[in-house]
N, C-alpha and C. Protein backbone atom coordinates (compact mmCIF):
# COMPACT_ATOMS: atom_id res chain seq x y z
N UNK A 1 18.72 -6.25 3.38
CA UNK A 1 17.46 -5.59 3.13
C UNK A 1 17.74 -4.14 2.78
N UNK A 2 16.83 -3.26 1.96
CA UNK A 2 17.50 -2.51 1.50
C UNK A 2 16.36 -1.48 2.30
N UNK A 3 16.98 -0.30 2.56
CA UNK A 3 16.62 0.80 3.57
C UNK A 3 16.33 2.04 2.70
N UNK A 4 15.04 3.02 3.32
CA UNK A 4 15.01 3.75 2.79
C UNK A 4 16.08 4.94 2.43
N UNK A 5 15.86 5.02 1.28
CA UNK A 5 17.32 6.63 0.94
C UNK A 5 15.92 7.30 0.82
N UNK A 6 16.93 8.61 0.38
CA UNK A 6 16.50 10.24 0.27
C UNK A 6 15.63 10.27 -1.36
N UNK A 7 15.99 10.05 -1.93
CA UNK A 7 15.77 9.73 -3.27
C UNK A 7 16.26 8.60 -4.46
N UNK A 8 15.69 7.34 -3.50
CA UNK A 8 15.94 5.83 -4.41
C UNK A 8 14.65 5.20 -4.69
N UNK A 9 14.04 6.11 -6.11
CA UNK A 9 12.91 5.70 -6.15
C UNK A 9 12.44 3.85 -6.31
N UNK A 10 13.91 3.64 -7.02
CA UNK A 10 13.59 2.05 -6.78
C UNK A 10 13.26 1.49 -6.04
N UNK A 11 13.70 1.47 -4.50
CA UNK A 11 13.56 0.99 -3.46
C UNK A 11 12.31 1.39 -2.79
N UNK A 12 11.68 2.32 -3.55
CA UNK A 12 10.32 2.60 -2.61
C UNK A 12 9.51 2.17 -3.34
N UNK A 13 9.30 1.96 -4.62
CA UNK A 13 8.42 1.02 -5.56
C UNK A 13 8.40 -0.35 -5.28
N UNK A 14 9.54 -0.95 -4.57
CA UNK A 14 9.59 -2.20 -4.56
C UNK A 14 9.23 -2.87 -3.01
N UNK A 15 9.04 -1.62 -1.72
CA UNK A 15 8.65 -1.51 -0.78
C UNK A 15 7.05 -1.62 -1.14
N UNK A 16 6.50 -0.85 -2.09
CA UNK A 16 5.38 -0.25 -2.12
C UNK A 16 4.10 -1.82 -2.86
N UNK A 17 5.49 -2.65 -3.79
CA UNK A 17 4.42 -3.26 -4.55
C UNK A 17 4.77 -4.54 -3.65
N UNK A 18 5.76 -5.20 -2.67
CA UNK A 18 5.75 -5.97 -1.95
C UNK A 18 5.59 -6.27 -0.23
N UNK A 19 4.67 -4.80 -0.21
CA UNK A 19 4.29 -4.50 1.30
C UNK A 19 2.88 -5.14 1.27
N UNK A 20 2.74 -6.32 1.98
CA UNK A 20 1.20 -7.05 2.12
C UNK A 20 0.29 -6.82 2.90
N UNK A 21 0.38 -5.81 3.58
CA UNK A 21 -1.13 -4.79 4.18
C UNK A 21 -1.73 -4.34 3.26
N UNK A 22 -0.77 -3.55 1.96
CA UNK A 22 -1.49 -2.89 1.15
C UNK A 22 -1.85 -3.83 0.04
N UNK A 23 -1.85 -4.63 -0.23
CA UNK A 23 -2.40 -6.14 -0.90
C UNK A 23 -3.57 -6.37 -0.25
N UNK A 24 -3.37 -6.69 1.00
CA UNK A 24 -4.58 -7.81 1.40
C UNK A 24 -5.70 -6.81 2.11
N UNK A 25 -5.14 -5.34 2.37
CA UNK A 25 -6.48 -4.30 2.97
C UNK A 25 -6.80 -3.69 1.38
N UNK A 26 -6.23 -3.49 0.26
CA UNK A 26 -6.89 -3.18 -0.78
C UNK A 26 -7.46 -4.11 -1.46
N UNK A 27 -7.38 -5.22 -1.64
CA UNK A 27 -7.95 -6.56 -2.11
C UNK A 27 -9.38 -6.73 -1.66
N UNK A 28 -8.79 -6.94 -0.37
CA UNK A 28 -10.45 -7.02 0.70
C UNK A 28 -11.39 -5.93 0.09
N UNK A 29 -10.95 -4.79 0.64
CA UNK A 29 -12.30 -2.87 0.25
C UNK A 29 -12.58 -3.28 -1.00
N UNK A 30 -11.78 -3.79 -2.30
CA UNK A 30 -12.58 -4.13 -3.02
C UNK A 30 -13.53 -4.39 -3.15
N UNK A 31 -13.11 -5.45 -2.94
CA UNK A 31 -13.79 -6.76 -2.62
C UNK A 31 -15.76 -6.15 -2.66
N UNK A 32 -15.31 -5.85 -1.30
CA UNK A 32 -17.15 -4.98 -0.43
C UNK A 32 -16.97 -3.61 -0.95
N UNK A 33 -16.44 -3.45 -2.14
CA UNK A 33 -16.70 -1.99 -2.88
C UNK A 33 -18.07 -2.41 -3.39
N UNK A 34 -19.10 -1.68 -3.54
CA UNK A 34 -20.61 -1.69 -4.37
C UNK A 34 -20.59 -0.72 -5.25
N UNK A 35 -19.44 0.27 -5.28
CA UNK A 35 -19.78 1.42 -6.40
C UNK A 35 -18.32 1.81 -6.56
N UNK A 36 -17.73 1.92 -8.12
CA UNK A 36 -16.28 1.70 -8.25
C UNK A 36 -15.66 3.39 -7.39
N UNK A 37 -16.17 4.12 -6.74
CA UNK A 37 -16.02 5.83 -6.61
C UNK A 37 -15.53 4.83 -4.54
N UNK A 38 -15.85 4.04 -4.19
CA UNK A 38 -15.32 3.58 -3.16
C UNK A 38 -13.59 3.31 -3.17
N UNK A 39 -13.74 2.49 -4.86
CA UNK A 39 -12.12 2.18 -4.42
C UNK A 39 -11.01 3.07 -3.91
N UNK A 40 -11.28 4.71 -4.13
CA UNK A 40 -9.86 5.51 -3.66
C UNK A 40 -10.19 5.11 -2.09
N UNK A 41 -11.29 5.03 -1.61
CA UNK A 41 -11.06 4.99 0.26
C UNK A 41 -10.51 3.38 0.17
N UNK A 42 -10.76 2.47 -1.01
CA UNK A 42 -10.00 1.20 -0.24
C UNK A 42 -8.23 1.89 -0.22
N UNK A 43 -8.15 2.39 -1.67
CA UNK A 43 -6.41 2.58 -1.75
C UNK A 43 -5.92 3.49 -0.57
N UNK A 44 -6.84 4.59 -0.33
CA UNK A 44 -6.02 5.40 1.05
C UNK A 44 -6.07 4.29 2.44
N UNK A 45 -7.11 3.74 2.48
CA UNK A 45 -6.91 2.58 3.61
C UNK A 45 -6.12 1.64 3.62
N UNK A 46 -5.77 1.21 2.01
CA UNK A 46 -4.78 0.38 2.19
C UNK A 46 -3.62 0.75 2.35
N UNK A 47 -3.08 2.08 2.09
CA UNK A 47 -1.76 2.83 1.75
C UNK A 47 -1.62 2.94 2.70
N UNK A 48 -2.60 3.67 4.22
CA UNK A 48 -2.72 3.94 5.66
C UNK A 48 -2.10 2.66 6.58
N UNK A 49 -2.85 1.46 5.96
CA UNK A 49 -1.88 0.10 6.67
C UNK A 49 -0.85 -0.47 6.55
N UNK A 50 -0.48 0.19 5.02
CA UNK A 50 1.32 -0.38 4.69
C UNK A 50 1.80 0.80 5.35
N UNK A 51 1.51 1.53 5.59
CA UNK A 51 2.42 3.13 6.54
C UNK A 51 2.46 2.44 8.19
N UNK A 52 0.99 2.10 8.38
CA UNK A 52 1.63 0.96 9.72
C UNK A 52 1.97 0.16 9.94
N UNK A 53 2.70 -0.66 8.67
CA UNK A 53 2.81 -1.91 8.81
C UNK A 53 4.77 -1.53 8.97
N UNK A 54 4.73 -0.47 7.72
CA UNK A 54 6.07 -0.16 8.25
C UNK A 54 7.08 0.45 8.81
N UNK A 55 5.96 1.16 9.97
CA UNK A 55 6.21 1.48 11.43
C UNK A 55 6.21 0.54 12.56
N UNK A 56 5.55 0.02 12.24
CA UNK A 56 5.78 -1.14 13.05
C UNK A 56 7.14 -1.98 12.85
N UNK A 57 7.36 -1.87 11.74
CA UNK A 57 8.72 -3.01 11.09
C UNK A 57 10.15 -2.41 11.51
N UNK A 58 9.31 -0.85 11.96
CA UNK A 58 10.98 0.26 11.85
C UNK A 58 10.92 0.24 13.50
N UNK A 59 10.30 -0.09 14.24
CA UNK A 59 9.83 0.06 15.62
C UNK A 59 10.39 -0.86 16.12
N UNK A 60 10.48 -2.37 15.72
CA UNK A 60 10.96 -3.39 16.38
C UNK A 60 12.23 -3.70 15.45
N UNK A 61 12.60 -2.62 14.26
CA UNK A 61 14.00 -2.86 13.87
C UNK A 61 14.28 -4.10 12.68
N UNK A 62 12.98 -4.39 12.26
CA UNK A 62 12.91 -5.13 10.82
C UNK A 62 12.86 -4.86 9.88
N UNK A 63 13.13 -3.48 9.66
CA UNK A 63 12.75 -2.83 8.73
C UNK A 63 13.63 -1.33 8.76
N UNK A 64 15.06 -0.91 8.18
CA UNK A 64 15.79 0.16 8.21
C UNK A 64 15.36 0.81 7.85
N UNK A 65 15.20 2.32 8.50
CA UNK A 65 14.37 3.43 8.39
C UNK A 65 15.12 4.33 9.04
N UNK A 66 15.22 5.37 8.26
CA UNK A 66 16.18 6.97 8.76
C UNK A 66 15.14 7.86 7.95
N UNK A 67 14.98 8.75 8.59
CA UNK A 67 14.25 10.23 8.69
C UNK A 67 14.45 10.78 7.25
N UNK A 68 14.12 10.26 6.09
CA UNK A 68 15.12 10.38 4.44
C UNK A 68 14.03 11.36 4.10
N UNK A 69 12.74 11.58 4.64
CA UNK A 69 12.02 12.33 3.66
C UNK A 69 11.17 11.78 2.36
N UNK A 70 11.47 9.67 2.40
CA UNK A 70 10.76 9.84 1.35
C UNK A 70 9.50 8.92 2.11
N UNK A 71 9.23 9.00 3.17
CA UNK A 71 8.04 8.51 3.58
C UNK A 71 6.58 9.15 2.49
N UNK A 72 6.47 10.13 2.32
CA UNK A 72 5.56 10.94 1.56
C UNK A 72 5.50 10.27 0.46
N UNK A 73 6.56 10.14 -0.35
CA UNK A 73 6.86 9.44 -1.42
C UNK A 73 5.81 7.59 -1.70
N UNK A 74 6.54 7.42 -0.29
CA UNK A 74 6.01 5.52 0.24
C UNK A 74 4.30 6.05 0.09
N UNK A 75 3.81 6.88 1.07
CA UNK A 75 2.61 6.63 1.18
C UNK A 75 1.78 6.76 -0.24
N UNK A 76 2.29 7.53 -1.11
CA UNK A 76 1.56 7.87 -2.34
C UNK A 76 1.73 6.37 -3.36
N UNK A 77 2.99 5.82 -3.38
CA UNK A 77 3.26 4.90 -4.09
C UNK A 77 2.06 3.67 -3.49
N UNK A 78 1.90 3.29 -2.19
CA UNK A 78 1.12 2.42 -1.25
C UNK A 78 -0.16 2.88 -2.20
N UNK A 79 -0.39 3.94 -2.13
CA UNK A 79 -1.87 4.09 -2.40
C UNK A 79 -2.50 4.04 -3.77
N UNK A 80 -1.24 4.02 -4.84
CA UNK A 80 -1.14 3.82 -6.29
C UNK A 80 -1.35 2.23 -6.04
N UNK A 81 -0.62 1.21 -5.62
CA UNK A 81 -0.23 -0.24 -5.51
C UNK A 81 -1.65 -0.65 -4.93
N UNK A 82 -2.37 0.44 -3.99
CA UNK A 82 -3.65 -0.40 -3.20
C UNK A 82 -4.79 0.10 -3.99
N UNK A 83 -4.90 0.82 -5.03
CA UNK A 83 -5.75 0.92 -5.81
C UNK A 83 -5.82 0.10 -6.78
N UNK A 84 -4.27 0.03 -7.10
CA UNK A 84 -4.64 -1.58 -8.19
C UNK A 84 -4.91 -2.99 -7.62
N UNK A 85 -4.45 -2.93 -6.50
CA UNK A 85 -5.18 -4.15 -5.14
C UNK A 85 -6.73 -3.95 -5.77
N UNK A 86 -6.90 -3.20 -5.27
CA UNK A 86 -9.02 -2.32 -4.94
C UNK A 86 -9.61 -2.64 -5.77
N UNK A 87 -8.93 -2.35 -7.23
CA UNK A 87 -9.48 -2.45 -8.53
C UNK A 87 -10.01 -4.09 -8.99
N UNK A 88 -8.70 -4.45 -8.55
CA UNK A 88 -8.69 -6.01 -9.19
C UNK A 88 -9.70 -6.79 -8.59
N UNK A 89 -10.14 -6.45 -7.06
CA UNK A 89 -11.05 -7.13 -6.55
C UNK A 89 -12.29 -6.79 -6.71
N UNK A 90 -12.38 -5.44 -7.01
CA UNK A 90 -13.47 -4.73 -7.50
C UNK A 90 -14.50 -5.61 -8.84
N UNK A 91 -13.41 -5.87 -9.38
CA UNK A 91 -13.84 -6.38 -10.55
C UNK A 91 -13.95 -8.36 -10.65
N UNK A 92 -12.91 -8.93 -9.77
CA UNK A 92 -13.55 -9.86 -9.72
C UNK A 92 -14.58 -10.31 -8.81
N UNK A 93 -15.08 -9.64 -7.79
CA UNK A 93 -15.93 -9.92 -7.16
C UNK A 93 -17.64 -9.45 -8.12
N UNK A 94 -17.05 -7.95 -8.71
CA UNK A 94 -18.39 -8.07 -9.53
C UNK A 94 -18.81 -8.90 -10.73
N UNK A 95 -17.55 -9.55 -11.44
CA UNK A 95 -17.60 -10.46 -12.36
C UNK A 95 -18.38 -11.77 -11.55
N UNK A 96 -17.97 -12.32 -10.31
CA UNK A 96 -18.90 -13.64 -9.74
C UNK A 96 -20.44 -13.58 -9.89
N UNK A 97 -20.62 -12.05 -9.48
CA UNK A 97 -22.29 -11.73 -9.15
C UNK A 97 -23.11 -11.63 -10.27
């Protein structure tokens, strides 16, 4: 499994677009978005749960994590990845109605 570095932006894009908090909590806010100016609070909410999802992962040691500095990096990428979550549901839920 590959661990965060200091500056491997690869590895945090690929953290960012296969971390499934920020999938399934930006999917959902979509989802119950009613006005598209909601989706940035789904993406910061969803970005907020892949940040705990992978504290939690670094907590019980599933997840290699050293003090690299690019956490900042993760959370912004999470919140890019949970907006296009937000979006997509945004839109197919208003396409059903």
């Amino acid at each position: 499994m590959t661990g965060l570095q200091p500056f491997e932006p690869g590895a945090l894009v690929l953290i960012a677009l296969l971390n499934p908090a920020v999938a399934i909590v930006g999917f959902m806010m979509g989802r119950a978005a009613d006005q598209p100016q909601k989706l940035v609070v789904a993406a910061f909410s969803a970005a907020i749960a892949g940040a705990i999802l992978i504290w939690v992962g670094a907590y019980f040691k599933i997840v290699p994590v050293r003090g690299s500095g690019a956490e900042a990096g993760l959370l912004v990428l999470q919140m890019i990845v949970g907006l296009a979550w937000a979006t997509l549901g945004y839109f197919l839920a208003s396409r059903r109605n």
